[in-house]
Protein backbone atom coordinates (compact mmCIF):
# COMPACT_ATOMS: atom_id res chain seq x y z
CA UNK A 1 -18.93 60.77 -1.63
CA UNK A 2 -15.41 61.78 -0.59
CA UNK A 3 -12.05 60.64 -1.78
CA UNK A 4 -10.52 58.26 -0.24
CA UNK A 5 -6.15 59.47 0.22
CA UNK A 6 -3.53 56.83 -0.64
CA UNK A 7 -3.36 55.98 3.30
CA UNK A 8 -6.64 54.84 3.37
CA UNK A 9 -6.83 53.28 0.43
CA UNK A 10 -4.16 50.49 1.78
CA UNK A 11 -5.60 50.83 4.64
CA UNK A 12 -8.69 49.89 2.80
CA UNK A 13 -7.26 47.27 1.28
CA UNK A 14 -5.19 45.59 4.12
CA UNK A 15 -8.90 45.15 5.96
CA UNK A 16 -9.94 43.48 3.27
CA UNK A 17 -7.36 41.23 2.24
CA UNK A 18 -8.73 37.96 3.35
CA UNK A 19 -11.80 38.60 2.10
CA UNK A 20 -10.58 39.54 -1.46
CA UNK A 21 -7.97 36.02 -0.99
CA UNK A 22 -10.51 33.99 -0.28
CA UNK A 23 -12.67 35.27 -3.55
CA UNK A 24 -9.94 34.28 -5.40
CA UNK A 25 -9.20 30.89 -3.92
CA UNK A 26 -12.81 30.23 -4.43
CA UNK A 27 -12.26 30.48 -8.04
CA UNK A 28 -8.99 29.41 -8.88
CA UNK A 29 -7.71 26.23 -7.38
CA UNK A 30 -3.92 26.01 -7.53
CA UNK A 31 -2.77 28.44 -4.86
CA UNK A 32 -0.14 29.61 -6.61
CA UNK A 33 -1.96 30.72 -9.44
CA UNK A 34 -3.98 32.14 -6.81
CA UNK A 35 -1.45 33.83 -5.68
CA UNK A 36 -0.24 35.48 -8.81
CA UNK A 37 -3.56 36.67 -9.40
CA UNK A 38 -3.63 38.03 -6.15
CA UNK A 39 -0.54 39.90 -6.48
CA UNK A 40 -1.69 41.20 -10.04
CA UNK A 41 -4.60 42.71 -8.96
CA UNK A 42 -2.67 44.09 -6.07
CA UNK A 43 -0.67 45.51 -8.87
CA UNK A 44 -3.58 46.92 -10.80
CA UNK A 45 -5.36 48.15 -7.72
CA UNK A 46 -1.94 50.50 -6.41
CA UNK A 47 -1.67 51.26 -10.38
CA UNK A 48 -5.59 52.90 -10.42
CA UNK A 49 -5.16 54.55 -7.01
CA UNK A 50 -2.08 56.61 -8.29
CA UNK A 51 -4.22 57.15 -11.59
CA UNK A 52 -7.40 58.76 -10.03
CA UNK A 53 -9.55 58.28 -6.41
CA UNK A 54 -11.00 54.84 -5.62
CA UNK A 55 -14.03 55.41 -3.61
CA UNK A 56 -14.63 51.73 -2.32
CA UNK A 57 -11.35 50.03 -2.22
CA UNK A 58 -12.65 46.17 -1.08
CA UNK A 59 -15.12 46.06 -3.59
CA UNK A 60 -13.25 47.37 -6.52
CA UNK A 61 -10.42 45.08 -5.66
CA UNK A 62 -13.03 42.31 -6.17
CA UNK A 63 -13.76 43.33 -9.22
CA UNK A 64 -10.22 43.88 -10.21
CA UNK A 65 -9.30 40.24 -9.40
CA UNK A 66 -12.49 38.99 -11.23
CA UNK A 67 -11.50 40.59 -14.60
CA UNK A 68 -7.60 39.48 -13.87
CA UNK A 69 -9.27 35.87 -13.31
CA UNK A 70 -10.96 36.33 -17.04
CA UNK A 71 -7.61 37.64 -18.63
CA UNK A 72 -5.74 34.44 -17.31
CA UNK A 73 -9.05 32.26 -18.57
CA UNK A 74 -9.19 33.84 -21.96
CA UNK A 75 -5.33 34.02 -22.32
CA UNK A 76 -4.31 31.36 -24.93
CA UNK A 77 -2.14 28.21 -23.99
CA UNK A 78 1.23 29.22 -24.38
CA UNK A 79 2.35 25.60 -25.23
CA UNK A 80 0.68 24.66 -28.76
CA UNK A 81 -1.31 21.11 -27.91
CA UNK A 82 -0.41 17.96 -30.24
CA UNK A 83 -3.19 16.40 -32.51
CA UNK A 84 -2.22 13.14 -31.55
CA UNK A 85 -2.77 13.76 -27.38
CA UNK A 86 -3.30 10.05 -25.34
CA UNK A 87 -6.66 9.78 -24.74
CA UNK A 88 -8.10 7.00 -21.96
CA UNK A 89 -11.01 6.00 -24.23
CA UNK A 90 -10.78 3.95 -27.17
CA UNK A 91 -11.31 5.31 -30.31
CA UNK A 92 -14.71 4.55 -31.85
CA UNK A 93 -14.11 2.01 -34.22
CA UNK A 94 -12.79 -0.02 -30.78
CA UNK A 95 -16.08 0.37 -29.16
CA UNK A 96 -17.91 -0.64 -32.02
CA UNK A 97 -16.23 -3.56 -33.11
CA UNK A 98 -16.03 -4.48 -28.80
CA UNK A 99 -19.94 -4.12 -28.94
CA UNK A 100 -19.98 -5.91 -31.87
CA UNK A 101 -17.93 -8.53 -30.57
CA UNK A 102 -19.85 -9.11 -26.71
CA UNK A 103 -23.00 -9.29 -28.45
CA UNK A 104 -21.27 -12.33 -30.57
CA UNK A 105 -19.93 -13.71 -27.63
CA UNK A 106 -23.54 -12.99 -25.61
CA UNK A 107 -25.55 -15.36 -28.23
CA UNK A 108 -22.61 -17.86 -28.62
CA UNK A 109 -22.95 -18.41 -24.46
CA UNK A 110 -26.97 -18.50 -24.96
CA UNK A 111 -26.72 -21.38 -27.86
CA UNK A 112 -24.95 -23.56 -25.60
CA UNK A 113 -26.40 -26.53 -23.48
CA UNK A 114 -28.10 -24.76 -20.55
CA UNK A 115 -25.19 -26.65 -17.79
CA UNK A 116 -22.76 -26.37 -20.04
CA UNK A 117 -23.69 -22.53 -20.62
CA UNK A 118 -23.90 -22.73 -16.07
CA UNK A 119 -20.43 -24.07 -15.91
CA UNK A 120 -18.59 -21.94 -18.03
CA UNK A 121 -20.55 -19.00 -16.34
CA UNK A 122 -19.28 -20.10 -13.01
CA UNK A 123 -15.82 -20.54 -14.12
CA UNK A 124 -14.84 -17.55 -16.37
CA UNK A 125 -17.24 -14.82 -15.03
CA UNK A 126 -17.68 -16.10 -11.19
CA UNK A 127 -13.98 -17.26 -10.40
CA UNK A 128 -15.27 -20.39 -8.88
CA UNK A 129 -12.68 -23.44 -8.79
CA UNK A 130 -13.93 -26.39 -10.70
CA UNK A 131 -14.33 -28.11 -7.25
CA UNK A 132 -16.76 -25.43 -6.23
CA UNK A 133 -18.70 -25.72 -9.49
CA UNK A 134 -19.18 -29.52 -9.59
CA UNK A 135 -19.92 -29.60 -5.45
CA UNK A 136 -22.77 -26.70 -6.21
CA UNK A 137 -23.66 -28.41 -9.15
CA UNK A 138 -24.16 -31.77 -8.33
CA UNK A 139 -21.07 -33.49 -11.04
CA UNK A 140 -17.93 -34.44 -10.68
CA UNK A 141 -14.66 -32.47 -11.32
CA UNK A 142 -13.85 -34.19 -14.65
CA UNK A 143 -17.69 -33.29 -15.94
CA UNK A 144 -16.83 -29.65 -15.43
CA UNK A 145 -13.44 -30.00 -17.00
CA UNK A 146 -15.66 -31.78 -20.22
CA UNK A 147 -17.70 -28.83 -20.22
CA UNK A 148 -15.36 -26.24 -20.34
CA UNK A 149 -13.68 -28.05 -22.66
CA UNK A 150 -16.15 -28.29 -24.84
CA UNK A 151 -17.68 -24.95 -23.90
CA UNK A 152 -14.84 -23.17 -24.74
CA UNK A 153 -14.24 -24.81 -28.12
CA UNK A 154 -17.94 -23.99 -29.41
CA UNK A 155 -17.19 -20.33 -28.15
CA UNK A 156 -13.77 -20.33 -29.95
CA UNK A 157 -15.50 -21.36 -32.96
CA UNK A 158 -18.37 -18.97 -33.15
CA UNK A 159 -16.17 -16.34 -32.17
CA UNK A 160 -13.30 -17.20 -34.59
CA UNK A 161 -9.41 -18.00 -33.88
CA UNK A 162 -8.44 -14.36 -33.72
CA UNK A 163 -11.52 -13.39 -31.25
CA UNK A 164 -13.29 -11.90 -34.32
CA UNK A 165 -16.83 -12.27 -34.52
């Protein structure tokens, strides 16, 4: 196969360009990122056709920008990370001792007086207005307020003052 001279190299390479942009946009996200690696393996590419003859410009630049893309990805963070970095779960003593404590809570709501257990249901975990709850329920007002009352006391208990089972 014959040589390719510098001319058509860029040439080449100018023909190609949105094909070898849009490689690398496919694989790195933040254009300009993107755009650095584009302009490195621009850099690279004129550096290897000075060097010696590229025979197939496009597809060498491709594979110029994919080993640029694995130099950036096996580059180490320049910024050392701290040990103590937020994270948004809780750490897993929390989740434990939160299991721990709805399963508490779960049999504390099943030992309670099945409309007693209804009311307190409709109020804290439904949203519904004590009016709504003794209407649906066939009680008056000052029933419900008994119940949750009540309800809420047993739970308090069982569950200790702190919310510790």
């Amino acid at each position: 196969m014959l040589s390719l001279g510098y001319p058509d190299i860029v040439a080449d390479l100018l023909a190609g360009n949105r094909r070898l942009l849009a490689f690398i946009r496919n694989r790195i996200r933040n254009p300009a990122e993107a755009d650095d690696v584009y302009q490195e393996t621009m850099l690279r590419m004129l550096e290897r056709v000075r060097e010696g003859d590229v025979r197939q410009p496009v597809p060498y630049a491709l594979r110029v920008a994919h080993s640029v893309i694995l130099d950036r990805v096996d580059t180490p963070v320049q910024e050392p990370l701290a040990d103590d970095l937020p994270c948004a779960s809780p750490p897993p003593d929390q989740v434990v001792s939160g299991r721990q404590r709805l399963a508490a809570l779960t049999s504390a709501l099943r030992a309670l007086p099945p409309q007693r257990r209804e009311v307190v249901v409709r109020r804290r975990l439904k949203g519904q207005s004590r009016q709504e709850i003794a209407r649906a329920m066939g009680i008056s007002e000052e029933t419900v307020k008994k119940h949750l009352t009540r309800a809420l006391a047993q739970l308090a208990a069982v569950m200790g003052e702190d919310g510790a089972a």
